[in-house]
N, C-alpha and C. Protein backbone atom coordinates (compact mmCIF):
# COMPACT_ATOMS: atom_id res chain seq x y z
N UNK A 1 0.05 -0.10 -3.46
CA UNK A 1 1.28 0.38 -2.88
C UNK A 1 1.32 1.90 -2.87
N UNK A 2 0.83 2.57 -3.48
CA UNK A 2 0.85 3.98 -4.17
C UNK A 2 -0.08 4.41 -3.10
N UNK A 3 -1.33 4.02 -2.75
CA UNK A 3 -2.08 4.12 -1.81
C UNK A 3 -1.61 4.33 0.15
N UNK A 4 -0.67 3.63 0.17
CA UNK A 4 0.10 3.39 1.43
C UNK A 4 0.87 4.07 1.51
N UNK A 5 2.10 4.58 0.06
CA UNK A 5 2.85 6.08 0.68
C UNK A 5 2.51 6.99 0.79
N UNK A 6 1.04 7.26 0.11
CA UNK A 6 0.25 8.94 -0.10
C UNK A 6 -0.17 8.63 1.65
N UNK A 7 -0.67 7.65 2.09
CA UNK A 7 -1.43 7.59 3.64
C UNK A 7 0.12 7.69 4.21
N UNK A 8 0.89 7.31 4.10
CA UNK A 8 2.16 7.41 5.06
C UNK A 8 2.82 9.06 4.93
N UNK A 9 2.57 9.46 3.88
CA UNK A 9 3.01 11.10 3.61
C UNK A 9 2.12 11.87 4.10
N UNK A 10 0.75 11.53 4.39
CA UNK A 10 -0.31 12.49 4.87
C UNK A 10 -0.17 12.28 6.26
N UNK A 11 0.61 11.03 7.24
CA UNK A 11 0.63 11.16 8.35
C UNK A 11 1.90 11.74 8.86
N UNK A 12 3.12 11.70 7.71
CA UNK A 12 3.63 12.56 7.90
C UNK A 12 3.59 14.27 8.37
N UNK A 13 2.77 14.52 7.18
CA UNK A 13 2.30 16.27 7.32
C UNK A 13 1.95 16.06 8.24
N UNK A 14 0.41 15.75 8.67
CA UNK A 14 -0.01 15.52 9.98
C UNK A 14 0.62 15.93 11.18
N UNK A 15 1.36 15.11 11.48
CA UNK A 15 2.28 15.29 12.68
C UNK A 15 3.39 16.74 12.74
N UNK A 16 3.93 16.98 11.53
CA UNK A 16 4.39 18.35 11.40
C UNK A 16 3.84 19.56 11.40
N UNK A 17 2.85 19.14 10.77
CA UNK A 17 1.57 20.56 10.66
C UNK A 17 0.77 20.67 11.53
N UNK A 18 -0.12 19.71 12.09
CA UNK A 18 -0.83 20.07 13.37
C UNK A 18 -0.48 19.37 14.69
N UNK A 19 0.85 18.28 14.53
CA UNK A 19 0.93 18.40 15.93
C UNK A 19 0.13 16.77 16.64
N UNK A 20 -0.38 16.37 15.37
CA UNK A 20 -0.94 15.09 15.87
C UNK A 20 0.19 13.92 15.58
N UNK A 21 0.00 12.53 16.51
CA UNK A 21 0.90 11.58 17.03
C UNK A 21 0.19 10.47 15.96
N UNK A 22 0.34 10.54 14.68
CA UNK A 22 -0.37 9.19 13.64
C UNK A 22 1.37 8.48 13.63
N UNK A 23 1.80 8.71 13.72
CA UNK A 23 3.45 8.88 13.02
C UNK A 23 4.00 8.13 14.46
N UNK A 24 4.75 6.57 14.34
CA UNK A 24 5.20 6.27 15.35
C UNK A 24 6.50 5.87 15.64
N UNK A 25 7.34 6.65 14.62
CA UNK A 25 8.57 5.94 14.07
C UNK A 25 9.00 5.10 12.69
N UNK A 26 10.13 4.82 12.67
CA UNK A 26 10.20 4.27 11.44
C UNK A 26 9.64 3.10 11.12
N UNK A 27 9.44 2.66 12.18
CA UNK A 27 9.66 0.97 12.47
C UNK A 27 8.29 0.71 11.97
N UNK A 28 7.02 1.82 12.37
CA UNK A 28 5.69 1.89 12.44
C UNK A 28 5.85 1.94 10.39
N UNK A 29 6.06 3.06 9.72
CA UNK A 29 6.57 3.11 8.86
C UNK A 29 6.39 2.46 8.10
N UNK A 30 7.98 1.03 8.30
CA UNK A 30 8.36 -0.20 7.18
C UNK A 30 7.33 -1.32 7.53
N UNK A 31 6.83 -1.29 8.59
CA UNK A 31 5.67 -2.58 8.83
C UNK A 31 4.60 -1.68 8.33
N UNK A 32 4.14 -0.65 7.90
CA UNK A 32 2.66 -0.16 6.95
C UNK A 32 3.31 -0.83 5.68
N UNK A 33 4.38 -0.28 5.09
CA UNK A 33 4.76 -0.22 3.57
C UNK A 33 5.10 -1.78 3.24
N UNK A 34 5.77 -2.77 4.53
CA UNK A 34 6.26 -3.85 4.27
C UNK A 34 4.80 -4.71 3.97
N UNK A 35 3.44 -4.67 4.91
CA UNK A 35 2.49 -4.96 4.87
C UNK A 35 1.30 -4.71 3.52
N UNK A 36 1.96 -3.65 2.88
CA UNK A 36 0.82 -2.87 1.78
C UNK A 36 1.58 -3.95 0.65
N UNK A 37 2.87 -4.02 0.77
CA UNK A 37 3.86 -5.06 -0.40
C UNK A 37 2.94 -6.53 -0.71
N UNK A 38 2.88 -7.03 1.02
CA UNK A 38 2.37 -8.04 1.05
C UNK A 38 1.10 -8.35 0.21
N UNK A 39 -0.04 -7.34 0.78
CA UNK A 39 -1.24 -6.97 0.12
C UNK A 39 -1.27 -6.46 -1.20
N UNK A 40 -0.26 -6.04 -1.94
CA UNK A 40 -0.92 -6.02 -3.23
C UNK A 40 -0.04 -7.07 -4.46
N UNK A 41 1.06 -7.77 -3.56
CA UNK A 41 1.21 -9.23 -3.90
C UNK A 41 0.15 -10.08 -4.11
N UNK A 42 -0.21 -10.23 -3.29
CA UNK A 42 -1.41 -11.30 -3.10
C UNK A 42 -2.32 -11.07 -4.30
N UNK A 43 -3.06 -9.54 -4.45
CA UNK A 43 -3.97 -8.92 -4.99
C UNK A 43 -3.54 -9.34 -6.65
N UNK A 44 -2.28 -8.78 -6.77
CA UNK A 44 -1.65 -9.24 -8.54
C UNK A 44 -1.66 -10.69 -8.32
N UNK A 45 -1.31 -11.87 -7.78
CA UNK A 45 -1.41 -12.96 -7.79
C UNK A 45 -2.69 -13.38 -8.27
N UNK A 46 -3.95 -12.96 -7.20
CA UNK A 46 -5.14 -13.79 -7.59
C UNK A 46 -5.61 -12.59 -8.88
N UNK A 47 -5.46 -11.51 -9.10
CA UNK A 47 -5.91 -10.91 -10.30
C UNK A 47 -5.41 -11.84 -11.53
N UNK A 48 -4.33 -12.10 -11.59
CA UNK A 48 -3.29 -12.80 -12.78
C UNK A 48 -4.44 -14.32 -12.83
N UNK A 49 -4.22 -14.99 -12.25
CA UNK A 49 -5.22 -15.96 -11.94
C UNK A 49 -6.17 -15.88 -12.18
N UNK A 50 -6.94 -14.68 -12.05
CA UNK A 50 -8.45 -14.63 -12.14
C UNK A 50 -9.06 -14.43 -13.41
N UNK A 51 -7.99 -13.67 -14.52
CA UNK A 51 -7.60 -13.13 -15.58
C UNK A 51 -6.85 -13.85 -16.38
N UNK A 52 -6.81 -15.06 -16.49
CA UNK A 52 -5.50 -15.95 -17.39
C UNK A 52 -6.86 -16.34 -18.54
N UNK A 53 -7.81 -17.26 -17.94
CA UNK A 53 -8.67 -17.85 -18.49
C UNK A 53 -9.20 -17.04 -19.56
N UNK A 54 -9.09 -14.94 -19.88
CA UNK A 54 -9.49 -14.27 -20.35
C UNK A 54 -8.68 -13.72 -21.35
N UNK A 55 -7.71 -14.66 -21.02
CA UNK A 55 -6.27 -13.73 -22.35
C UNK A 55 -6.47 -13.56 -23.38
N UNK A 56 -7.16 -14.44 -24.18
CA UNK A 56 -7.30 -14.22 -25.28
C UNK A 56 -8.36 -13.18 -26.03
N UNK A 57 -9.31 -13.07 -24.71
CA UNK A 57 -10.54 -12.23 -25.19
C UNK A 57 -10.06 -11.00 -24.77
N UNK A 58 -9.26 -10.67 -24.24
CA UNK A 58 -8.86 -9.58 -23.29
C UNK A 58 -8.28 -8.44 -24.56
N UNK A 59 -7.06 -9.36 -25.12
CA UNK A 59 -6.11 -9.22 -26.11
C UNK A 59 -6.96 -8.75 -27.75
């Protein structure tokens, strides 16, 4: 997630500072950040999963 606002803040600058079109609105925006949610859902899901069997050795 942390990954997707630093890329959404750098296309910010982007577009302010030199003038380039990465930046397509908000809408462009909440479907990156709504999509990165999705993706690192998933990612903690099968990590948790992948990692249960190890709790005890982990610990």
């Amino acid at each position: 997630m942390a990954t997707g606002v630093v890329w959404e803040i750098m296309k910010f600058v982007g577009d302010v500072l030199f003038g380039t079109t990465m930046q397509y609105g908000l809408s462009d925006t909440v479907a990156d950040l709504f999509w990165n949610l999705v993706g690192a859902s998933i990612a903690a899901v099968v990590g948790q999963r992948y990692l249960k069997p190890y709790k005890n050795k982990l610990s």
